[in-house]
PDB file of N, CA and C in Angstrom:
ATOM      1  N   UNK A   1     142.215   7.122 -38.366  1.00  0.00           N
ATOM      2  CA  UNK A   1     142.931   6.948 -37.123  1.00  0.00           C
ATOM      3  C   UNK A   1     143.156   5.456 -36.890  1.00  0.00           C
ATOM      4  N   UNK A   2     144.165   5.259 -36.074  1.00  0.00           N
ATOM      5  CA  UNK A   2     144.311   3.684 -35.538  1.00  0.00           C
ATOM      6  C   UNK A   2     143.912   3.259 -34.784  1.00  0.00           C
ATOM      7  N   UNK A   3     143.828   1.766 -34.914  1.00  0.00           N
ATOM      8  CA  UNK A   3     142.787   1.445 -33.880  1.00  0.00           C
ATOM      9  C   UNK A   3     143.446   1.512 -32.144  1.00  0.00           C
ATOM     10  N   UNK A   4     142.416   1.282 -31.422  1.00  0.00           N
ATOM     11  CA  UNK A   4     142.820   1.450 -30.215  1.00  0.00           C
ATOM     12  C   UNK A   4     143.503   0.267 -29.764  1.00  0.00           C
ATOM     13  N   UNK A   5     143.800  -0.751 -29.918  1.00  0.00           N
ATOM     14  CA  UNK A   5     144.958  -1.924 -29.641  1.00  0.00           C
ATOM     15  C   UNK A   5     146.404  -1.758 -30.512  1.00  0.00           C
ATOM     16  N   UNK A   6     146.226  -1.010 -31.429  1.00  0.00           N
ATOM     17  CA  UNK A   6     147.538  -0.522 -32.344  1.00  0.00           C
ATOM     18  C   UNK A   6     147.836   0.731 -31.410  1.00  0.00           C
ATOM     19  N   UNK A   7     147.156   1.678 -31.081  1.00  0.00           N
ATOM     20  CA  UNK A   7     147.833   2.315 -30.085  1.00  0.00           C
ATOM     21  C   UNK A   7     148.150   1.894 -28.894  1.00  0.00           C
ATOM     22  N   UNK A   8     147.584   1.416 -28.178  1.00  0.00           N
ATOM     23  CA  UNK A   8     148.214   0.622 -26.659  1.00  0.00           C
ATOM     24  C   UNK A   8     149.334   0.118 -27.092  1.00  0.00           C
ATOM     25  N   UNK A   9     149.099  -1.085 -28.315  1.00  0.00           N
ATOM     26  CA  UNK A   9     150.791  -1.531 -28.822  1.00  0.00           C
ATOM     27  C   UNK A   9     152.039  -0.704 -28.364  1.00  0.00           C
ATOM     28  N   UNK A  10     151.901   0.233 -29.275  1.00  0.00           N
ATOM     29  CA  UNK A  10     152.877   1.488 -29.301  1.00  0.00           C
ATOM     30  C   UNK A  10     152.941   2.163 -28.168  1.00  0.00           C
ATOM     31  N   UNK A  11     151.814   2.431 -27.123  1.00  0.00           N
ATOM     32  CA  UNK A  11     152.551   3.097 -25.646  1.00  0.00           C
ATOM     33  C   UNK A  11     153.142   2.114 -25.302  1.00  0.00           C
ATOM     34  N   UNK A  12     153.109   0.767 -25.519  1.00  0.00           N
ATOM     35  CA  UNK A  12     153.334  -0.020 -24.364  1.00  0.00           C
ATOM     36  C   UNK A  12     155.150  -0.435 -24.433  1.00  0.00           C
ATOM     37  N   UNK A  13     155.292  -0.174 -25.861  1.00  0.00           N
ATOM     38  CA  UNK A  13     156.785   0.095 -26.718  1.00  0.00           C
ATOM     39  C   UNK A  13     157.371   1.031 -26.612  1.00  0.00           C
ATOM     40  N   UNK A  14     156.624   2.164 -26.362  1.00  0.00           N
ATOM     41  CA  UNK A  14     157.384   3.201 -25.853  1.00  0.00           C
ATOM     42  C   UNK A  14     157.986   3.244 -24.916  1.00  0.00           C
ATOM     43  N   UNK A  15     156.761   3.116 -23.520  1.00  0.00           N
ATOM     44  CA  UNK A  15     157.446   2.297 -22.139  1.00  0.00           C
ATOM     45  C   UNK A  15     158.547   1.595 -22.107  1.00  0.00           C
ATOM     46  N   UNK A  16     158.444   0.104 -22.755  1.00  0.00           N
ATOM     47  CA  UNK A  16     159.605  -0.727 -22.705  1.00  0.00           C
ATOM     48  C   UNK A  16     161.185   0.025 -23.155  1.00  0.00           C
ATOM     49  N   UNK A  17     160.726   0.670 -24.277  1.00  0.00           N
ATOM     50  CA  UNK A  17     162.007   1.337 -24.974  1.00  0.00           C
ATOM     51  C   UNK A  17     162.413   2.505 -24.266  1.00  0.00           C
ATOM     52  N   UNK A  18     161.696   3.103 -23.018  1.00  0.00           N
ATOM     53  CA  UNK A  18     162.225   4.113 -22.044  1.00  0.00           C
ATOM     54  C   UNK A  18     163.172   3.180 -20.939  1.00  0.00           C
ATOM     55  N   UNK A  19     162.301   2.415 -20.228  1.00  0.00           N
ATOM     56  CA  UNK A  19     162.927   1.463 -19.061  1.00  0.00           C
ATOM     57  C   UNK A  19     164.195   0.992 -19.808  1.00  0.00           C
ATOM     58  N   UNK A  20     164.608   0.310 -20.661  1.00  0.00           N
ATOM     59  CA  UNK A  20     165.324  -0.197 -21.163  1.00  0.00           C
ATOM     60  C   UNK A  20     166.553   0.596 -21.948  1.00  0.00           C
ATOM     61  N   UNK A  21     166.462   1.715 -22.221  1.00  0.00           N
ATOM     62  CA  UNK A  21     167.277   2.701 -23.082  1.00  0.00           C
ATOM     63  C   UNK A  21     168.577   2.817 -22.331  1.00  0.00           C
ATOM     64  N   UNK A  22     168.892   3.395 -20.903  1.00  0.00           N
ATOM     65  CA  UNK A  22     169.975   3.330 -20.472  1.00  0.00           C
ATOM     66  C   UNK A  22     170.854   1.272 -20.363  1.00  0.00           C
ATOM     67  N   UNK A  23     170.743   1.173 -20.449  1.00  0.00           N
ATOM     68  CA  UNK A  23     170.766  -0.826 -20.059  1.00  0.00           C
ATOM     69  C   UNK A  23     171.247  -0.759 -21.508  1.00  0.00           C
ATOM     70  N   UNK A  24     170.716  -0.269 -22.464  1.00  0.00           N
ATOM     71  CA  UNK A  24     171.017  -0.992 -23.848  1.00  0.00           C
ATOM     72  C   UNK A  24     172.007  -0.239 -24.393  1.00  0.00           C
ATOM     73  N   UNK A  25     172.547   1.183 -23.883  1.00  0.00           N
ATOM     74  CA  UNK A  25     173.110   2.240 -24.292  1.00  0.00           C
ATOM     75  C   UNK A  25     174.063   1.752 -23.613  1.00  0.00           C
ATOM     76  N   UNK A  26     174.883   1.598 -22.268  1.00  0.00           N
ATOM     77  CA  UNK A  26     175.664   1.116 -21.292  1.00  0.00           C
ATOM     78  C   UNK A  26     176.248  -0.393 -22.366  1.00  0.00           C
ATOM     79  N   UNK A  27     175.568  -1.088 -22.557  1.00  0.00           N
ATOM     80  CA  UNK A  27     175.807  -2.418 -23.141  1.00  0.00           C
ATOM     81  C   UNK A  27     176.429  -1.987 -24.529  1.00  0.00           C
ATOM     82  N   UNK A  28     175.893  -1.261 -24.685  1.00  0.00           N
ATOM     83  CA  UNK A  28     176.527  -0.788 -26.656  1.00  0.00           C
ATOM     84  C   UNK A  28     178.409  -0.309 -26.082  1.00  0.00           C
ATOM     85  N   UNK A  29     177.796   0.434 -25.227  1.00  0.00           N
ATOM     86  CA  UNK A  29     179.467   1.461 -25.147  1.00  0.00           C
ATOM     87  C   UNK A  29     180.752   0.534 -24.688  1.00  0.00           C
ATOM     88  N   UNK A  30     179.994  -0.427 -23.815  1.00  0.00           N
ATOM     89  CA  UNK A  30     180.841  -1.551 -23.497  1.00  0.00           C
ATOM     90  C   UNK A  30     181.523  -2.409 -24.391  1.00  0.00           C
ATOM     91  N   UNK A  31     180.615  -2.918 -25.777  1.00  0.00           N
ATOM     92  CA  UNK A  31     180.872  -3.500 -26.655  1.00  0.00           C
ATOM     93  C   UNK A  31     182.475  -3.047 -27.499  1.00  0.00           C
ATOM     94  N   UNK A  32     182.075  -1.411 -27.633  1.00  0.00           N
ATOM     95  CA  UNK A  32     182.923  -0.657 -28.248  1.00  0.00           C
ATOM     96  C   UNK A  32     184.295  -0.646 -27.697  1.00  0.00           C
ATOM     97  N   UNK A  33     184.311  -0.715 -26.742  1.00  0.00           N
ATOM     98  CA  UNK A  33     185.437  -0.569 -25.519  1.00  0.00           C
ATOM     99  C   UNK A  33     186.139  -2.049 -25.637  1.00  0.00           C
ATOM    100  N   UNK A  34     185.499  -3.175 -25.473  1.00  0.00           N
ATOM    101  CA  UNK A  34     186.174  -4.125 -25.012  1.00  0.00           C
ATOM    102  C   UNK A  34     186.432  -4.964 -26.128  1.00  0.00           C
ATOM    103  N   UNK A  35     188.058  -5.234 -25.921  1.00  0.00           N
ATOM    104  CA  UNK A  35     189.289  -5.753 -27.550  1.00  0.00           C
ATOM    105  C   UNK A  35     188.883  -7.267 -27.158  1.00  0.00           C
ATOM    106  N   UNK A  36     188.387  -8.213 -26.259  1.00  0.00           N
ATOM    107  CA  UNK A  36     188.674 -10.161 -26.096  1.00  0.00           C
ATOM    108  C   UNK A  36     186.908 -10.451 -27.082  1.00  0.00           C
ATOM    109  N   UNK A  37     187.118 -11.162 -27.902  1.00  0.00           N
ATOM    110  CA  UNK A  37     185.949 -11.715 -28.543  1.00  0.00           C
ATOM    111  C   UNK A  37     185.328 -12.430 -27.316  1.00  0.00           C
ATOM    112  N   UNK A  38     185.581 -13.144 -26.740  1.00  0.00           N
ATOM    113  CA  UNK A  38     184.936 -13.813 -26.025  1.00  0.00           C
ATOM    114  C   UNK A  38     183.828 -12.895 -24.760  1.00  0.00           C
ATOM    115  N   UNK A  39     184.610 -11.694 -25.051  1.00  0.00           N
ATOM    116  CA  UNK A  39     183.971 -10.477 -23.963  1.00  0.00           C
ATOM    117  C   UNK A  39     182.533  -9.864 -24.866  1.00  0.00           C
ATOM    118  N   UNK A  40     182.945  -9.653 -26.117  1.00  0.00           N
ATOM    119  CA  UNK A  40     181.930  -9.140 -27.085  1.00  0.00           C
ATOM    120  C   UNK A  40     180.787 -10.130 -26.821  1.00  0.00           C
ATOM    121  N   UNK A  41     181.201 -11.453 -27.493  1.00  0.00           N
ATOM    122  CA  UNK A  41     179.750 -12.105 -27.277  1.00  0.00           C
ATOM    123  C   UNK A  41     179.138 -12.294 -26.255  1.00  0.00           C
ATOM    124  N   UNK A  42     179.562 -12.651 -25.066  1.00  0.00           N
ATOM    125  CA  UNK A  42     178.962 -12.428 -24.128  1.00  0.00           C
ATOM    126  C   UNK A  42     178.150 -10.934 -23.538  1.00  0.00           C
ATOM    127  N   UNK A  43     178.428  -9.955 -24.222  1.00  0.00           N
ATOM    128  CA  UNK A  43     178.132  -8.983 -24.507  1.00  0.00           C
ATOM    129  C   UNK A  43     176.772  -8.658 -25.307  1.00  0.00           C
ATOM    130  N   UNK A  44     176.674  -9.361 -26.415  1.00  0.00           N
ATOM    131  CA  UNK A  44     176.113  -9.628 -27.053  1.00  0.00           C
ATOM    132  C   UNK A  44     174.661 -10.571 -26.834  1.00  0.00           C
ATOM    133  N   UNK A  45     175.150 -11.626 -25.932  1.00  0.00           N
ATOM    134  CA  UNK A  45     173.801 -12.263 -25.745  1.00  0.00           C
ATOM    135  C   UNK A  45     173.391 -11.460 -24.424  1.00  0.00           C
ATOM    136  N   UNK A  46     173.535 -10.685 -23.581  1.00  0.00           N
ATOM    137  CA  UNK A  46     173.452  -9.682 -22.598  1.00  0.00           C
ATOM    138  C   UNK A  46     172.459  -8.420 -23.537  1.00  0.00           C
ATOM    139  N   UNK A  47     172.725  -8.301 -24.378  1.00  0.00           N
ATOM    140  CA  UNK A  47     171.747  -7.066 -25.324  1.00  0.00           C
ATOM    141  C   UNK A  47     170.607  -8.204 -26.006  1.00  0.00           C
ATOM    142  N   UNK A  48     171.137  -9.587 -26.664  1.00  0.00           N
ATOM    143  CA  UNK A  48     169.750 -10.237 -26.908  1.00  0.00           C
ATOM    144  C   UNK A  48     168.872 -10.909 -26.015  1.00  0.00           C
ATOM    145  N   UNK A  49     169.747 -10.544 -24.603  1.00  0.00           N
ATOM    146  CA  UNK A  49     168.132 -11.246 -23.471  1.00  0.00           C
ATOM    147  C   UNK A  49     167.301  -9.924 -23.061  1.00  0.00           C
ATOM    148  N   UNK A  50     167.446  -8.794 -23.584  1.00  0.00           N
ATOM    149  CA  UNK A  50     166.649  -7.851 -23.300  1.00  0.00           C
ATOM    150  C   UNK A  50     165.298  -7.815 -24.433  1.00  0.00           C
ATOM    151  N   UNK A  51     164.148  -7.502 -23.946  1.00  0.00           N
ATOM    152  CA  UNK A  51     162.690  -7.347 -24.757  1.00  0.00           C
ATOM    153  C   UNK A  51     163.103  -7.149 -25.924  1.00  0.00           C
ATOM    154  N   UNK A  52     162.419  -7.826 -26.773  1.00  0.00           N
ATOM    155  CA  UNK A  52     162.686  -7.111 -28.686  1.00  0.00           C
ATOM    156  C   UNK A  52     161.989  -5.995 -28.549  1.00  0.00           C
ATOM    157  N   UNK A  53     160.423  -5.974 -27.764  1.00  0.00           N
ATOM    158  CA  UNK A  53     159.973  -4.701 -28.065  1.00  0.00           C
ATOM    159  C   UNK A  53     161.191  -3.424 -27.220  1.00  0.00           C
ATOM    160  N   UNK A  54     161.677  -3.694 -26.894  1.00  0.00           N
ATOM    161  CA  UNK A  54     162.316  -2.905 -26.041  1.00  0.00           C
ATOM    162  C   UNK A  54     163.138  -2.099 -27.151  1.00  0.00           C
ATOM    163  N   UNK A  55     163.511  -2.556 -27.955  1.00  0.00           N
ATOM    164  CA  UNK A  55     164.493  -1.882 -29.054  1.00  0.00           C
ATOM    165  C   UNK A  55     163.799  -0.685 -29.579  1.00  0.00           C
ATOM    166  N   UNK A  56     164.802   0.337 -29.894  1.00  0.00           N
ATOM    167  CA  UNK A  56     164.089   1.643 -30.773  1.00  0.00           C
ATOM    168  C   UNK A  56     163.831   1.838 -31.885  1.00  0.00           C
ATOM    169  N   UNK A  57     164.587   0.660 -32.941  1.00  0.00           N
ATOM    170  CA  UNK A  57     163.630   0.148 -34.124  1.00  0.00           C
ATOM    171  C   UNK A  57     162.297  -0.344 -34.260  1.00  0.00           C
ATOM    172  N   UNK A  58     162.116  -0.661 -33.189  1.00  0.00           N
ATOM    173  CA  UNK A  58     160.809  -1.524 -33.369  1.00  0.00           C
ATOM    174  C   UNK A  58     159.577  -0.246 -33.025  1.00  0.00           C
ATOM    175  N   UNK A  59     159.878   1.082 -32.691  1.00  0.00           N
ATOM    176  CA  UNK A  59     158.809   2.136 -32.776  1.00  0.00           C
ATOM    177  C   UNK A  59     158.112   2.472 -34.033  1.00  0.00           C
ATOM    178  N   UNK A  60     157.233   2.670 -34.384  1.00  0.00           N
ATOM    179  CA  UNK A  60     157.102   3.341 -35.453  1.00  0.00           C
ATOM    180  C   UNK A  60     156.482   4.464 -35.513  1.00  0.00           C
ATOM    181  N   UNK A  61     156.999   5.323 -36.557  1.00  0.00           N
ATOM    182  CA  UNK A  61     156.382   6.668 -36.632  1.00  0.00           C
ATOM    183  C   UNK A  61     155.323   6.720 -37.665  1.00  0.00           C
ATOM    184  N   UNK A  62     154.482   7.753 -36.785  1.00  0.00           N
ATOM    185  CA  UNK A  62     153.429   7.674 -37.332  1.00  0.00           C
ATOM    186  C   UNK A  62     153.089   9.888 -37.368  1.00  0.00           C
ATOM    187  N   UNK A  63     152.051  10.328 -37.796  1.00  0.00           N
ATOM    188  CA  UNK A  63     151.569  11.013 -38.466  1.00  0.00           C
ATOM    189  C   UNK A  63     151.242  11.896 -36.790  1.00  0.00           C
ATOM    190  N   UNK A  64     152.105  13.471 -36.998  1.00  0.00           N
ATOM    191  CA  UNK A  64     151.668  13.705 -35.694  1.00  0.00           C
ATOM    192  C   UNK A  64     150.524  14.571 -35.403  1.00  0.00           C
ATOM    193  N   UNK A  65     149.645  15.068 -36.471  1.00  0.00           N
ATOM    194  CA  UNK A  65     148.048  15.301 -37.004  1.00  0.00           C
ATOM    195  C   UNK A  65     147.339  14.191 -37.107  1.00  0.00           C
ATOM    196  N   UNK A  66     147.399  12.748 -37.886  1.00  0.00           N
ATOM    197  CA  UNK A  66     146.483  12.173 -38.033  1.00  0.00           C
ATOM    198  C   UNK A  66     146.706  10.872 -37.742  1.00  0.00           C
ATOM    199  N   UNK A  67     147.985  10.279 -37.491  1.00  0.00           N
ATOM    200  CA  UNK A  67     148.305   8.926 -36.819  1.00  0.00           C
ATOM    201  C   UNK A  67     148.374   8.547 -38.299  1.00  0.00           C
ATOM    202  N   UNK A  68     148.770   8.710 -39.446  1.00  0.00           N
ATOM    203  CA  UNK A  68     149.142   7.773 -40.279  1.00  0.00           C
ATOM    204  C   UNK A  68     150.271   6.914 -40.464  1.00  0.00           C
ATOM    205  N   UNK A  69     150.064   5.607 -40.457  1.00  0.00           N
ATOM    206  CA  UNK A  69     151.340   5.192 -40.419  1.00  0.00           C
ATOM    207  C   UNK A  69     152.996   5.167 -41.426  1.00  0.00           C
ATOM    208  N   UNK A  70     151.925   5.252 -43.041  1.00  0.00           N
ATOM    209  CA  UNK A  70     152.848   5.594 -43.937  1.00  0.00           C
ATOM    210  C   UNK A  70     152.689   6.509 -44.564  1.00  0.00           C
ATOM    211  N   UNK A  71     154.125   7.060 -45.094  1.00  0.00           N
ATOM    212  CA  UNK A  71     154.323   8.033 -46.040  1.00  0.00           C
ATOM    213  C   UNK A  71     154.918   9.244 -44.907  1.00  0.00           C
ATOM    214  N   UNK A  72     155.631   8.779 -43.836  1.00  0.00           N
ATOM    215  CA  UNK A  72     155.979  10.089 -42.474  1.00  0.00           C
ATOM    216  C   UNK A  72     157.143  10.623 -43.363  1.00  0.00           C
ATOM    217  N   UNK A  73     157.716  11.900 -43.358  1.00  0.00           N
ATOM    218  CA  UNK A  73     159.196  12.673 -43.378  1.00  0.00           C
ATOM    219  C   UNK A  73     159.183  12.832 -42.229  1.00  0.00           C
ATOM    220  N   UNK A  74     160.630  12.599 -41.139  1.00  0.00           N
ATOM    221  CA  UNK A  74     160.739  12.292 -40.618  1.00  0.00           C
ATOM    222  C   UNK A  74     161.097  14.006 -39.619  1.00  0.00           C
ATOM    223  N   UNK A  75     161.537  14.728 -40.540  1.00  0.00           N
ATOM    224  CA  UNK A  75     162.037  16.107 -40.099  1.00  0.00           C
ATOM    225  C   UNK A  75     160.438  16.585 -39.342  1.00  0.00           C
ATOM    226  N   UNK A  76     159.462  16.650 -40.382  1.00  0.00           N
ATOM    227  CA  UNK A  76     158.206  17.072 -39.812  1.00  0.00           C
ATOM    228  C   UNK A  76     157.457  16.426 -38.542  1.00  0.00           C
ATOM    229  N   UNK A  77     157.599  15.189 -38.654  1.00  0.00           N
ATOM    230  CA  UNK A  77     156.717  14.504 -38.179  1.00  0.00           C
ATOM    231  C   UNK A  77     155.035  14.152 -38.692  1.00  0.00           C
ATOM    232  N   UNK A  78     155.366  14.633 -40.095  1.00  0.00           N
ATOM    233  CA  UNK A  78     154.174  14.417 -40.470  1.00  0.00           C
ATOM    234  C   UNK A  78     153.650  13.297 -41.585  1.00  0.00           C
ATOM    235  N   UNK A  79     152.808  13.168 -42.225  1.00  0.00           N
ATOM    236  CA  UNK A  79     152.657  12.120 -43.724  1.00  0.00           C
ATOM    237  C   UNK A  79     152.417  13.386 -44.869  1.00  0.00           C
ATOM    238  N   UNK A  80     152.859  12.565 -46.184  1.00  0.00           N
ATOM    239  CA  UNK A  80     153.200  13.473 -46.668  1.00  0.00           C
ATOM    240  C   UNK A  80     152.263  14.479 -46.952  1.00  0.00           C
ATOM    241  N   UNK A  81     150.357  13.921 -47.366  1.00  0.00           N
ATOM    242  CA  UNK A  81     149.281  14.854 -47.543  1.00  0.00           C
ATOM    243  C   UNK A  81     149.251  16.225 -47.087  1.00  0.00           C
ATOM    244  N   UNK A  82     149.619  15.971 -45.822  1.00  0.00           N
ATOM    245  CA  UNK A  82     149.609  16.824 -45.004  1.00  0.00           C
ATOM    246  C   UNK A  82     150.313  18.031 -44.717  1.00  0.00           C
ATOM    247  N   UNK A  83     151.884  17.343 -44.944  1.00  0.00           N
ATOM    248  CA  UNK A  83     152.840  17.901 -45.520  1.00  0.00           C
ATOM    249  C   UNK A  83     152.398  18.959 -46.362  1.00  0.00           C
ATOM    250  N   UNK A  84     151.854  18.178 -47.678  1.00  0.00           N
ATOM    251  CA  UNK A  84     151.408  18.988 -48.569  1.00  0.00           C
ATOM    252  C   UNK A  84     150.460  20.319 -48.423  1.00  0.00           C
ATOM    253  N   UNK A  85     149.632  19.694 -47.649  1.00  0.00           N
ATOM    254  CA  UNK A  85     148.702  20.667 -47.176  1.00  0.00           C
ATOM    255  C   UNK A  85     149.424  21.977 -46.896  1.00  0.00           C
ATOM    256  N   UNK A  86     149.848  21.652 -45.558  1.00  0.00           N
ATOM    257  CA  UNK A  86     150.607  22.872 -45.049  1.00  0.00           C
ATOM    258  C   UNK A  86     151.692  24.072 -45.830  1.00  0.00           C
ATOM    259  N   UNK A  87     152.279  23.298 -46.758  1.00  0.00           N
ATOM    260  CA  UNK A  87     153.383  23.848 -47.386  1.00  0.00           C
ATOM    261  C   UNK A  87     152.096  24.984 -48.563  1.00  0.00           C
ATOM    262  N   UNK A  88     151.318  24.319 -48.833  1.00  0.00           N
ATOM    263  CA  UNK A  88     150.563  25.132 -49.576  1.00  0.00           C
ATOM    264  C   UNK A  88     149.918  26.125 -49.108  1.00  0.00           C
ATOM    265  N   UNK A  89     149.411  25.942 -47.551  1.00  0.00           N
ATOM    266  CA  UNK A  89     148.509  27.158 -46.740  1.00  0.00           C
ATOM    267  C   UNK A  89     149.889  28.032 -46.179  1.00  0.00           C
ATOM    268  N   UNK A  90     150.642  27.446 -46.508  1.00  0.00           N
ATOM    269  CA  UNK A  90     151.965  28.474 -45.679  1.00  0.00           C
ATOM    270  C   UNK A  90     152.346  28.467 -44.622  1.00  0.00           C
ATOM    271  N   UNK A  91     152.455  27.612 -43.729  1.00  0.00           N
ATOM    272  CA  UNK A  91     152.156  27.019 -42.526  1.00  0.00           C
ATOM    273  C   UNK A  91     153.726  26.729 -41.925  1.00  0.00           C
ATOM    274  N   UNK A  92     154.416  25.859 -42.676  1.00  0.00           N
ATOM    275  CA  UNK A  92     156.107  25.920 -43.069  1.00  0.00           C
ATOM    276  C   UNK A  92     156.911  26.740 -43.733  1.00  0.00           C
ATOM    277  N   UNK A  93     157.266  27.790 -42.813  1.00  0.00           N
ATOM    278  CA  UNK A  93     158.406  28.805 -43.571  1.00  0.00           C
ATOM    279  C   UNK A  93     159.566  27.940 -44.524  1.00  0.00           C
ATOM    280  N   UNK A  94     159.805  28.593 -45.211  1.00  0.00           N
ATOM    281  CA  UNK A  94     161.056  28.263 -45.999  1.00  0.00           C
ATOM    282  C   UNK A  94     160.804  26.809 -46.830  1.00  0.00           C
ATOM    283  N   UNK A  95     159.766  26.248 -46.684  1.00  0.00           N
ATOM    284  CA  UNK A  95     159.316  24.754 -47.328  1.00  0.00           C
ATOM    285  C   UNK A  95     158.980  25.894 -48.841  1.00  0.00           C
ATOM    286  N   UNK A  96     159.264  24.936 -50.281  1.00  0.00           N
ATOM    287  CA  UNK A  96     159.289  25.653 -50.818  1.00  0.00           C
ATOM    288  C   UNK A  96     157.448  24.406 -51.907  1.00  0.00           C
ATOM    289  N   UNK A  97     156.502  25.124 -52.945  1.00  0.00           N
ATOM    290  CA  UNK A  97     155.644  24.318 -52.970  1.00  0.00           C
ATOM    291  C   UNK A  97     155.811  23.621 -54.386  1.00  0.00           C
ATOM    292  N   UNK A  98     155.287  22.623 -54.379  1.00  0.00           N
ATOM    293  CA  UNK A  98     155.531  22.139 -55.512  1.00  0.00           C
ATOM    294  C   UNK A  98     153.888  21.013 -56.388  1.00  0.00           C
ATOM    295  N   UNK A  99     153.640  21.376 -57.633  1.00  0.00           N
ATOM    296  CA  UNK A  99     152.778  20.423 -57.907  1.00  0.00           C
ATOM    297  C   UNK A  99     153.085  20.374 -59.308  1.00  0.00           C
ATOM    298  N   UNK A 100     152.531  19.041 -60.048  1.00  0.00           N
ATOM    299  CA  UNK A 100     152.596  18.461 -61.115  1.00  0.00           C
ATOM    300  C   UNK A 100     151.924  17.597 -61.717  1.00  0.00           C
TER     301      UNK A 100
END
């Protein structure tokens, strides 16, 4: 498991990236819309004075059994061990199993 300051990290990114989601979504659509360069960039530094953590890249996924950080498929939400696990106990319909 992760430690407990790597998780606070991540609520606290989550937070930011909730408060902030409409603001950054509004600012994108605007971008798209408006033909004067001079409108874009200003546009532009308007989306870079907002939090970096605030962005939805900056989340990371992690393991939704064991908090691992690497090796997630992203469909599951899981890492892959685990993955594995399951596909073998039968746990995922239609996942088909595989070893080698």
């Amino acid at each position: 498991m992760a430690r407990q300051s790597l998780i606070q990290r991540e609520k606290k990114r989550q937070k930011l990236e909730q408060k902030y989601h409409l603001i950054r979504q509004s600012l994108k659509n605007e971008l798209s819309e408006v033909p004067s360069l001079s409108d874009k960039w200003e546009i532009y530094r308007k989306l870079q004075s907002l939090p970096r953590n605030s962005a939805p890249t900056r989340l990371p996924r992690r393991c939704f059994s064991t908090g691992r950080p690497r090796a997630n498929y992203r469909d599951f939400g899981l890492s892959g061990h685990i993955l594995r696990e399951m596909v073998h106990a039968c746990l995922l319909p239609g996942e088909t199993r595989s070893s080698w």
